[in-house]
C-alpha atoms as a PDB file:
ATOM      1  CA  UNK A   1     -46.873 127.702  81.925  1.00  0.00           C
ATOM      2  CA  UNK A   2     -45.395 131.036  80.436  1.00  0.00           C
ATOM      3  CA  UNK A   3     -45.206 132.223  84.340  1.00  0.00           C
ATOM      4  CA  UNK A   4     -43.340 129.494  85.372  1.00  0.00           C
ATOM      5  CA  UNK A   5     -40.755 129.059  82.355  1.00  0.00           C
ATOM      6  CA  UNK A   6     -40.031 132.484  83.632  1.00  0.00           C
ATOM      7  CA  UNK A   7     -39.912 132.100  86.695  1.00  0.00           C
ATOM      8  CA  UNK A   8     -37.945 128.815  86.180  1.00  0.00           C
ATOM      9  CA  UNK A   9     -35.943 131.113  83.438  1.00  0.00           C
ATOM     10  CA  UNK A  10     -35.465 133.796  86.059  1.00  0.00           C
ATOM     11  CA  UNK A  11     -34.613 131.420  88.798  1.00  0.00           C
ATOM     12  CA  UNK A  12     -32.122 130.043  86.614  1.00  0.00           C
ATOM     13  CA  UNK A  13     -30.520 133.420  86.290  1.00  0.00           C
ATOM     14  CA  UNK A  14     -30.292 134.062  89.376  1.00  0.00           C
ATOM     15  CA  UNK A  15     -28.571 131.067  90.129  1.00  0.00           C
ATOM     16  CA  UNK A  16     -26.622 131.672  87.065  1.00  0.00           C
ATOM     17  CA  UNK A  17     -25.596 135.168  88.435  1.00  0.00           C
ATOM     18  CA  UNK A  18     -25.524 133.940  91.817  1.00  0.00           C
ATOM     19  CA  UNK A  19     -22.734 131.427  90.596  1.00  0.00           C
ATOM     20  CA  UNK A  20     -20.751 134.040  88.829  1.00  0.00           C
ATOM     21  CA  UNK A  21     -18.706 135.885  91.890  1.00  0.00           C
ATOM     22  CA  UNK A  22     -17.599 132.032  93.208  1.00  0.00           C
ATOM     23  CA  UNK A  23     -16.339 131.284  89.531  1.00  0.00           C
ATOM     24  CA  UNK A  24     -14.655 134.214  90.124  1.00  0.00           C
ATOM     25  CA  UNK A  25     -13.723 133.815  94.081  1.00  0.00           C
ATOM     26  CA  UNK A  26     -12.877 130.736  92.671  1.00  0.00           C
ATOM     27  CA  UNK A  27     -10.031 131.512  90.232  1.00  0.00           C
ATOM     28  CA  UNK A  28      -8.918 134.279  92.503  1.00  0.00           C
ATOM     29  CA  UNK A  29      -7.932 131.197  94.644  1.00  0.00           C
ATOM     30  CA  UNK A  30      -6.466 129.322  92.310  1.00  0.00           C
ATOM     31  CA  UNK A  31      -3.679 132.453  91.389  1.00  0.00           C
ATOM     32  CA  UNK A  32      -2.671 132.518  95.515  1.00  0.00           C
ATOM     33  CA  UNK A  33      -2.539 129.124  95.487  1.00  0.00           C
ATOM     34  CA  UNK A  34      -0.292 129.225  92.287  1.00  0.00           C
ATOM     35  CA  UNK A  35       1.857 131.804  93.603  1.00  0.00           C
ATOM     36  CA  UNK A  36       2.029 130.158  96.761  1.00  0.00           C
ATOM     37  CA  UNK A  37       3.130 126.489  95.083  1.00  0.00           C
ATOM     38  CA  UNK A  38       6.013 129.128  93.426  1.00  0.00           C
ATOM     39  CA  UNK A  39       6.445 130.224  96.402  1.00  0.00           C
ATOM     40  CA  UNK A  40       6.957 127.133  97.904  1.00  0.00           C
ATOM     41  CA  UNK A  41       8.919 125.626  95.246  1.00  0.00           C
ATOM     42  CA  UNK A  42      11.402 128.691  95.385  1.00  0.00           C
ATOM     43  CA  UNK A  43      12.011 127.957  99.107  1.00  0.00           C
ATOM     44  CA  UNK A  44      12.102 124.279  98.653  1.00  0.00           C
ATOM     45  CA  UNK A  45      14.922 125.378  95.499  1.00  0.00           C
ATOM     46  CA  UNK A  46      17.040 127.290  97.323  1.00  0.00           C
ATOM     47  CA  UNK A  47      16.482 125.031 100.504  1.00  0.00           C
ATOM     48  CA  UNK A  48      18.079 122.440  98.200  1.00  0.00           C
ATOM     49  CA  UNK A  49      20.417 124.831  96.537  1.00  0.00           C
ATOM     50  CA  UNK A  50      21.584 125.606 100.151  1.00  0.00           C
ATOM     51  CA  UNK A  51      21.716 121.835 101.243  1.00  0.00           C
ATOM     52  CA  UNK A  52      23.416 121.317  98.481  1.00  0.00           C
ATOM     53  CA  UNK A  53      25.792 124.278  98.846  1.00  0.00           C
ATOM     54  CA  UNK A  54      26.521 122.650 102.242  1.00  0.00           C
ATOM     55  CA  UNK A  55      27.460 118.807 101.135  1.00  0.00           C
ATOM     56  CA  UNK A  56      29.654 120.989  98.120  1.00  0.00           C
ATOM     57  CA  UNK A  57      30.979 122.281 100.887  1.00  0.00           C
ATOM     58  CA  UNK A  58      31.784 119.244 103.219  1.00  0.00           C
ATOM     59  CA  UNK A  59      32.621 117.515 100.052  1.00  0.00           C
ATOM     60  CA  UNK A  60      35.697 120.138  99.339  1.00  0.00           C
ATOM     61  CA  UNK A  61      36.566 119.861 103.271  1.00  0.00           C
ATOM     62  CA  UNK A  62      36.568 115.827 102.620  1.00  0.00           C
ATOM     63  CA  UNK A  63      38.825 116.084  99.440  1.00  0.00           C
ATOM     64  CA  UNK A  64      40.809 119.090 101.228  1.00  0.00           C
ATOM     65  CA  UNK A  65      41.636 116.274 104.530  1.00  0.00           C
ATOM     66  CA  UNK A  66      41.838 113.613 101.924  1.00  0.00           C
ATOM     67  CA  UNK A  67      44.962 114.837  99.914  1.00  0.00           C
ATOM     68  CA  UNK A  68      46.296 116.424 103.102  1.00  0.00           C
ATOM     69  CA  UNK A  69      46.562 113.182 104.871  1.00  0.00           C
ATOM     70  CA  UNK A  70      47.944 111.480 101.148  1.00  0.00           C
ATOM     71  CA  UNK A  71      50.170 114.514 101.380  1.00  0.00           C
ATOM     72  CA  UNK A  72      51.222 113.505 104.667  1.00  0.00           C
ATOM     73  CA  UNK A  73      51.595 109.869 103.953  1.00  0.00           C
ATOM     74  CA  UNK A  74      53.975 110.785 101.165  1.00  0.00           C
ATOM     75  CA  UNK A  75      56.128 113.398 102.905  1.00  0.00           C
ATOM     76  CA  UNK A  76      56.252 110.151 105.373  1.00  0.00           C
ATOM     77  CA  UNK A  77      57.382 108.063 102.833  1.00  0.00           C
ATOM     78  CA  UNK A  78      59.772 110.548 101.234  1.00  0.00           C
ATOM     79  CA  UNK A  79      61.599 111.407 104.424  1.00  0.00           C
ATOM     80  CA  UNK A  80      62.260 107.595 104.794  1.00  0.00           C
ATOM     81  CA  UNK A  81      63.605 107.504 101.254  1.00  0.00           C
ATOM     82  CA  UNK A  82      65.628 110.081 102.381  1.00  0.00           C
ATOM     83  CA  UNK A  83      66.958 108.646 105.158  1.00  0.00           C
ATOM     84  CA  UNK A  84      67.919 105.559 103.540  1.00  0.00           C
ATOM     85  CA  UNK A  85      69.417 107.531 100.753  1.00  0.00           C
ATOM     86  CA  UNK A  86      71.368 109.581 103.475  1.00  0.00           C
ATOM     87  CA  UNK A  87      72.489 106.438 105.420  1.00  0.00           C
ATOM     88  CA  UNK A  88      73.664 105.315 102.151  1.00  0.00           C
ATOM     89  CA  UNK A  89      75.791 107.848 101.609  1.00  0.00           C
ATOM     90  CA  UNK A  90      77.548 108.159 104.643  1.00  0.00           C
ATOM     91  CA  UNK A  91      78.500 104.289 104.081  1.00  0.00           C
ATOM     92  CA  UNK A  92      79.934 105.096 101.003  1.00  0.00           C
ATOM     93  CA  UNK A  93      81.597 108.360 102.095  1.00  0.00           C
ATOM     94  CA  UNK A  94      83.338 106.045 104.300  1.00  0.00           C
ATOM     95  CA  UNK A  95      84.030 103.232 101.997  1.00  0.00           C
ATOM     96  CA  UNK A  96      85.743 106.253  99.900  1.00  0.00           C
ATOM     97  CA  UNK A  97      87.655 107.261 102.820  1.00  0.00           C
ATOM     98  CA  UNK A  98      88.690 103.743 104.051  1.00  0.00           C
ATOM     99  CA  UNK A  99      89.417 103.267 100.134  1.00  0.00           C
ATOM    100  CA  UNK A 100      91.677 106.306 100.144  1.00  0.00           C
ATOM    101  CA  UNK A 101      93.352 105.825 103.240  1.00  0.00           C
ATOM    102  CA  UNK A 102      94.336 102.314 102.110  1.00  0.00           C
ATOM    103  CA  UNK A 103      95.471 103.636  99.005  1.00  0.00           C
ATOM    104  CA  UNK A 104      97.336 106.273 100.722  1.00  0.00           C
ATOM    105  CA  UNK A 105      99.140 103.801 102.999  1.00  0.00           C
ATOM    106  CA  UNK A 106      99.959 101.256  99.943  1.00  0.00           C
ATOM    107  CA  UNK A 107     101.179 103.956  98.291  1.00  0.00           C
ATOM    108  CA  UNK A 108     103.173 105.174 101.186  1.00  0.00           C
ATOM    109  CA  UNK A 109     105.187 101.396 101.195  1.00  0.00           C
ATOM    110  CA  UNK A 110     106.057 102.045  97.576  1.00  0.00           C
ATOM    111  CA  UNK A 111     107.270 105.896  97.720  1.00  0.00           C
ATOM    112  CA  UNK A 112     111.601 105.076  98.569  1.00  0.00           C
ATOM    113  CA  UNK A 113     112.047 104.567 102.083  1.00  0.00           C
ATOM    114  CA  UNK A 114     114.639 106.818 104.068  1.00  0.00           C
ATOM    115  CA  UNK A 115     116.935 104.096 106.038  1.00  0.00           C
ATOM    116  CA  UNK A 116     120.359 103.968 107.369  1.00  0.00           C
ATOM    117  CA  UNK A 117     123.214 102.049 105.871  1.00  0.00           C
ATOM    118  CA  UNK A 118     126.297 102.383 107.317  1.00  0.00           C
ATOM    119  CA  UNK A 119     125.848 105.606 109.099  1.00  0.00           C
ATOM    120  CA  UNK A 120     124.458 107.202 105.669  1.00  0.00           C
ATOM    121  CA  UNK A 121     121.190 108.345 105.228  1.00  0.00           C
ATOM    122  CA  UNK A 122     120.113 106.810 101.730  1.00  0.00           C
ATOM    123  CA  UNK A 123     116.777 106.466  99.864  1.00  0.00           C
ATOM    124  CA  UNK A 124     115.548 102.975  98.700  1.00  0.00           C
ATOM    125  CA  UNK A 125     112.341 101.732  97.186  1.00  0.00           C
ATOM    126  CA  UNK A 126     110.469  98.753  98.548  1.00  0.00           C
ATOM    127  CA  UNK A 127     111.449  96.298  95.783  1.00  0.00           C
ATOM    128  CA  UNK A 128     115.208  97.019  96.392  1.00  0.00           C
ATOM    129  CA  UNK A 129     114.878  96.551 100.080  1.00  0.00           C
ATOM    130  CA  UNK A 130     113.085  93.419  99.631  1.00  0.00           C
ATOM    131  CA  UNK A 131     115.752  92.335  97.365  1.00  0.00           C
ATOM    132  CA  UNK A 132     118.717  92.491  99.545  1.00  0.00           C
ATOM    133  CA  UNK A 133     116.526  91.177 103.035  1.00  0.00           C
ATOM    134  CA  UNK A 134     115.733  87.751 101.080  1.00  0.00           C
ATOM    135  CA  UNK A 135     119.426  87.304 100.247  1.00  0.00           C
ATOM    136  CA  UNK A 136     120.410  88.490 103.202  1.00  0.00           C
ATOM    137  CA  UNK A 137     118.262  85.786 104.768  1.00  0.00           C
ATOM    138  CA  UNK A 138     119.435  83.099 102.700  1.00  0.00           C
ATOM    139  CA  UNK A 139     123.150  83.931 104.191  1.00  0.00           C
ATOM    140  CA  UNK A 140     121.587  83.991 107.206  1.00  0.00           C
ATOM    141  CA  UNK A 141     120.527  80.844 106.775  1.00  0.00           C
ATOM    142  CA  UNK A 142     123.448  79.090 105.330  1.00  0.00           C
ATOM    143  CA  UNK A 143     121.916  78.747 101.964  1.00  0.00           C
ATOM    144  CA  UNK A 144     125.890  80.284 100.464  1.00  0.00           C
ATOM    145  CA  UNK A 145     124.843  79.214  97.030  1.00  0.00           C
ATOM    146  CA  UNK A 146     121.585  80.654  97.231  1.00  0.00           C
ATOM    147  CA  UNK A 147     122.707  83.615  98.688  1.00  0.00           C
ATOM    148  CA  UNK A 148     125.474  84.486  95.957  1.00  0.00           C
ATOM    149  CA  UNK A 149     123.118  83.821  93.469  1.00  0.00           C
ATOM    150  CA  UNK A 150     120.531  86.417  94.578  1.00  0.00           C
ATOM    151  CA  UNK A 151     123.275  89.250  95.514  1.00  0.00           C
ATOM    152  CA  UNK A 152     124.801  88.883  92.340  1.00  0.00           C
ATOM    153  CA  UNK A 153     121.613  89.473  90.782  1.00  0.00           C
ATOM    154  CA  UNK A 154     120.949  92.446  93.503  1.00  0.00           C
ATOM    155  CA  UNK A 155     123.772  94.398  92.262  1.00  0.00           C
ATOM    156  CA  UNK A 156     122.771  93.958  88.257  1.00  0.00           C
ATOM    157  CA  UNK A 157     119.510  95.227  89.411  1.00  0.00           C
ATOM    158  CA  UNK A 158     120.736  98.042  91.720  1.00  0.00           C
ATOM    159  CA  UNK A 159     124.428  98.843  91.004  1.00  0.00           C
ATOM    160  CA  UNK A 160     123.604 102.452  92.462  1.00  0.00           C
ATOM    161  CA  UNK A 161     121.769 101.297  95.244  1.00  0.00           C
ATOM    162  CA  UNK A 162     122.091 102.159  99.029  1.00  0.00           C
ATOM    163  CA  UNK A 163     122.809  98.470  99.545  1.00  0.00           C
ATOM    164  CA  UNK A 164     125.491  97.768  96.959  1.00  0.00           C
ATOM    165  CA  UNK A 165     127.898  98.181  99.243  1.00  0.00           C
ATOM    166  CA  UNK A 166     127.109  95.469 101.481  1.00  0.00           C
ATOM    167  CA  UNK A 167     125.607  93.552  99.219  1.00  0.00           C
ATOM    168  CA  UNK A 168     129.199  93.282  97.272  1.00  0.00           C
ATOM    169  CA  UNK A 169     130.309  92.371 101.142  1.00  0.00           C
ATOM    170  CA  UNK A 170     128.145  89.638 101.715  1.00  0.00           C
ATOM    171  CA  UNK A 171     128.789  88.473  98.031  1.00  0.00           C
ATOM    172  CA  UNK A 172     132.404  87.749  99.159  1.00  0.00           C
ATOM    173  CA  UNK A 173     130.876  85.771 102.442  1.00  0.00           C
ATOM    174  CA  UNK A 174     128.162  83.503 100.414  1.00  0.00           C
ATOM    175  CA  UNK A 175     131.459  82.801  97.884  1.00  0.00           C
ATOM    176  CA  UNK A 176     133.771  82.113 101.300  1.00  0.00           C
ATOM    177  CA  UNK A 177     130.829  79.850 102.558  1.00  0.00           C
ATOM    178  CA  UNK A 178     131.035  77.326  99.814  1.00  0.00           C
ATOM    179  CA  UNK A 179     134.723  77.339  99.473  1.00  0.00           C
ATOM    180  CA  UNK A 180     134.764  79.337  96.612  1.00  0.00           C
ATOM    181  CA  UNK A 181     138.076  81.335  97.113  1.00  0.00           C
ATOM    182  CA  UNK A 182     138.728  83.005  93.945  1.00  0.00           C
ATOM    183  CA  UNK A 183     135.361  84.654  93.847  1.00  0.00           C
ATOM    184  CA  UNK A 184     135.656  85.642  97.394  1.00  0.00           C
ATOM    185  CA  UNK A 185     137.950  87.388  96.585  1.00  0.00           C
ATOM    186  CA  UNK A 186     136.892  88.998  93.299  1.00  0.00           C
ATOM    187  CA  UNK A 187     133.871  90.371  95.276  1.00  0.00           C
ATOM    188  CA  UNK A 188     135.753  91.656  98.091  1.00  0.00           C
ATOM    189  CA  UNK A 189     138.256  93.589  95.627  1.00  0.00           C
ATOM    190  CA  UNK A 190     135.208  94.926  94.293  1.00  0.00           C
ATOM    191  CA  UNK A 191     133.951  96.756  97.652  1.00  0.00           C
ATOM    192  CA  UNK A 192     137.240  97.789  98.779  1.00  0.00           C
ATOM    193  CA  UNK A 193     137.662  99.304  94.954  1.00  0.00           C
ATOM    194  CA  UNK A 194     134.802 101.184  94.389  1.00  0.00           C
ATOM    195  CA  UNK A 195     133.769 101.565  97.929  1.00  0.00           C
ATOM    196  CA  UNK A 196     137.155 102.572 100.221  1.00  0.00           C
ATOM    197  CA  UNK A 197     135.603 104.524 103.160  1.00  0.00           C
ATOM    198  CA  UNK A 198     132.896 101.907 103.711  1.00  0.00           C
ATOM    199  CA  UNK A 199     133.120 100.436 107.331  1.00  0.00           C
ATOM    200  CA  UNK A 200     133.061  97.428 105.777  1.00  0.00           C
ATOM    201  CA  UNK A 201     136.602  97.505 104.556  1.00  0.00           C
ATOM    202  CA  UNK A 202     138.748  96.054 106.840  1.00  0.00           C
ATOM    203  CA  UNK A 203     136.303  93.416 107.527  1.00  0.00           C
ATOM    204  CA  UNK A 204     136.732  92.461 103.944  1.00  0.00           C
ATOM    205  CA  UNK A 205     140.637  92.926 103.901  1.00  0.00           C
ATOM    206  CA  UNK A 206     140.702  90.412 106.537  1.00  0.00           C
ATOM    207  CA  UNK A 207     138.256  87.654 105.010  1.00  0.00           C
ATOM    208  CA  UNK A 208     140.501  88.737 101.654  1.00  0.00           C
ATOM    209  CA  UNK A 209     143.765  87.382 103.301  1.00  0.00           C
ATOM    210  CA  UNK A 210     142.454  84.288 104.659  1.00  0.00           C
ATOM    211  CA  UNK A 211     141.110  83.501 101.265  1.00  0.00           C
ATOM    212  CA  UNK A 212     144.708  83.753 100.063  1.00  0.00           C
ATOM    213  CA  UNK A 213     145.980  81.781 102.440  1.00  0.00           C
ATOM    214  CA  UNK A 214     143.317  79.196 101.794  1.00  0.00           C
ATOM    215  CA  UNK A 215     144.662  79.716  98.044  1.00  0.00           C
ATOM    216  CA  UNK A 216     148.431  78.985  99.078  1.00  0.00           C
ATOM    217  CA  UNK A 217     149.135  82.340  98.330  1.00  0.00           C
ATOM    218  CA  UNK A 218     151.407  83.407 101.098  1.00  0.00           C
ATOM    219  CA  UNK A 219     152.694  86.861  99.693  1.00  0.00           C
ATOM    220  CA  UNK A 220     149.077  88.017  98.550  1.00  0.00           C
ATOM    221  CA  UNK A 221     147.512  87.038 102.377  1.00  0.00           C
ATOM    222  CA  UNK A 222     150.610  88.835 103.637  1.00  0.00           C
ATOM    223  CA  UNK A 223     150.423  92.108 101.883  1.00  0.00           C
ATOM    224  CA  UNK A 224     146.656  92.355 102.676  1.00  0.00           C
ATOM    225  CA  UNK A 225     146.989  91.727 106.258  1.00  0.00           C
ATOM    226  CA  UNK A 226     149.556  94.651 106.074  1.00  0.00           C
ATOM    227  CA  UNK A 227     147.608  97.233 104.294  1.00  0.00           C
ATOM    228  CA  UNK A 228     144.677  96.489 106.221  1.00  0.00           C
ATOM    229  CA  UNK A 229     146.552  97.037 109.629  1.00  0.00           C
ATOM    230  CA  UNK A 230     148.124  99.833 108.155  1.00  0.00           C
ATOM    231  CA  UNK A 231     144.834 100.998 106.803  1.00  0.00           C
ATOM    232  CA  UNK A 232     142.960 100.686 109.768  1.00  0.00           C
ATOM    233  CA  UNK A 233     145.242  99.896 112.722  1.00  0.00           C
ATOM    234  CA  UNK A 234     142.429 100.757 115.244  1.00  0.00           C
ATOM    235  CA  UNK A 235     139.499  98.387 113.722  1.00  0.00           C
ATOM    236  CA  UNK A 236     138.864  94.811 115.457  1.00  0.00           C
ATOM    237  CA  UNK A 237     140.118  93.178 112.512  1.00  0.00           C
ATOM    238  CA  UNK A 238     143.297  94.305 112.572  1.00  0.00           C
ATOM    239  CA  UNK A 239     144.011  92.708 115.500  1.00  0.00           C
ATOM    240  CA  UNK A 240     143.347  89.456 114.057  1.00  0.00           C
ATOM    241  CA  UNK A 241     145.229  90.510 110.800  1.00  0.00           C
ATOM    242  CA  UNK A 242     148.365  90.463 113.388  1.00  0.00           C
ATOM    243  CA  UNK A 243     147.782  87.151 114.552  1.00  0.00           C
ATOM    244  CA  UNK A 244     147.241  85.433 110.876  1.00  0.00           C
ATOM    245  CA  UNK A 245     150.016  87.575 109.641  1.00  0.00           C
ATOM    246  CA  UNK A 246     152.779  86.525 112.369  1.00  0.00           C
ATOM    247  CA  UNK A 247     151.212  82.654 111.846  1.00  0.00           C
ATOM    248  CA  UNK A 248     152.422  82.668 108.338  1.00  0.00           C
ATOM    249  CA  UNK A 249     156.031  80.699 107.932  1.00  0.00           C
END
C-alpha cells in the first residue's frame, strides 16, 4: 500500500511536473496572441483612421464642389441682377435725355424770338407774338370789333413791342371796318406820331383821308392827301391820294 501511494504520489508528480512547461508554453501563447490582437487592432485603427481620413477627405472635396457650384449659381444670378439693373439704367438715362431735350426745346419757344418787322430785326417773346397773330386773325377774318378789341389790348400789354407799330396800323383798319371813323383816325394819328419812318405811313395817311372824307371833312382829307404825296410821292398810295384828292369839289 505504502509502495503504491508512492508510486501513485510519484506518478502524480510527474504528471504534476510534466504539466508545468505547457502551463507555461501555455501562457507564453497567450502574450503573442495578446500582442498579436494589439497588433491587429492597431492595423484595423489606423485602417479605419485612414478610411476615415479618406471619406474626411471626399467629404471636404463634396462641400468644396458644393459651395463652388452655389457660388456659381449666385454669380449666375447676380450677373442677371445686373443686367436688369443695367438695362434699367440706360432706359432712364434716356428718359433723362428725352426729358431734357424736351425741356430744352420748350424752353427754346419761350426764350424771345428774333423776327422781322418791317425790315427791322426785333426780339419778341412767344406770348407777344401770339398776341398780335390772334388779332391779326380776327382782322383777317372780318371779326373788326373783335379785332380792335384785342389790338387795343396788345398795345397796353406791349407798348414797346416789335409789333406796336402795326398793331396801332391795323387798330385804325378794325376801327375803318365797322365804320368807326373818328377812332380810325385817332389810331392812325397815333402811328404816324410816334412812329414816322414806319413803311406803314403812307398807307395810313391814305386810309386817314378817306376817313375824313367819310367824316365830311373836306379840308382835313385834303391836307392829308397832300402831305402824304408830298411825304412820300414815290409810294403806291400816293397815287391814289391824287385821284381822291382831285375827286374832292
Amino acid at each position: 500500500m505504502r509502495i503504491f501511494y508512492k508510486s501513485a504520489l510519484g506518478a502524480a508528480l510527474a504528471a504534476a511536473f510534466s504539466c508545468a512547461p505547457m502551463a507555461a508554453h501555455a501562457g507564453l501563447f497567450d502574450d503573442a496572441e495578446a500582442r498579436k490582437a494589439i497588433l491587429d487592432m492597431r492595423t484595423q485603427i489606423q485602417t479605419l483612421q485612414h478610411d476615415m481620413g479618406d471619406k474626411a477627405d471626399k467629404s471636404s472635396t463634396l462641400t468644396l464642389a458644393d459651395q463652388n457650384e452655389q457660388l456659381r449659381q449666385e454669380i449666375a444670378r447676380l450677373r442677371g441682377q445686373i443686367e436688369v439693373l443695367t438695362n434699367q439704367l440706360s432706359d432712364a438715362q434716356q428718359r433723362q435725355k428725352d426729358f431734357y431735350v424736351d425741356l430744352d426745346t420748350r424752353l427754346r419757344k419761350l426764350e424771345p424770338q428774333q423776327v422781322t418787322i418791317d425790315g427791322k430785326d426785333v426780339s419778341v417773346d412767344i406770348n407777344e407774338q401770339k398776341s398780335f397773330t390772334s388779332a391779326q386773325a380776327l382782322l383777317n377774318n372780318g371779326d373788326y370789333k373783335g379785332a380792335a378789341s384785342a389790338f387795343s389790348d396788345f398795345l397796353k400789354r406791349y407798348p414797346q413791342s416789335g409789333y406796336a407799330a402795326s398793331a396801332q396800323f391795323f387798330l385804325g383798319n378794325a376801327y375803318y371796318g365797322q365804320g368807326d371813323y373818328k377812332n380810325t383816325v385817332a389810331a392812325l394819328q397815333g402811328l404816324m406820331k410816334n412812329y414816322p419812318d414806319n413803311p406803314k405811313v403812307p398807307d395810313a395817311q391814305l386810309l386817314a383821308g378817306s376817313s375824313y372824307l367819310e367824316l365830311k371833312d373836306k379840308t382835313a382829307a385834303k391836307k392829308m392827301f397832300s402831305t402824304l404825296i408830298s411825304q412820300h410821292p414815290d409810294a403806291p398810295a400816293a397815287k391814289t391820294a391824287k385821284e381822291r384828292l382831285a375827286g374832292i369839289k
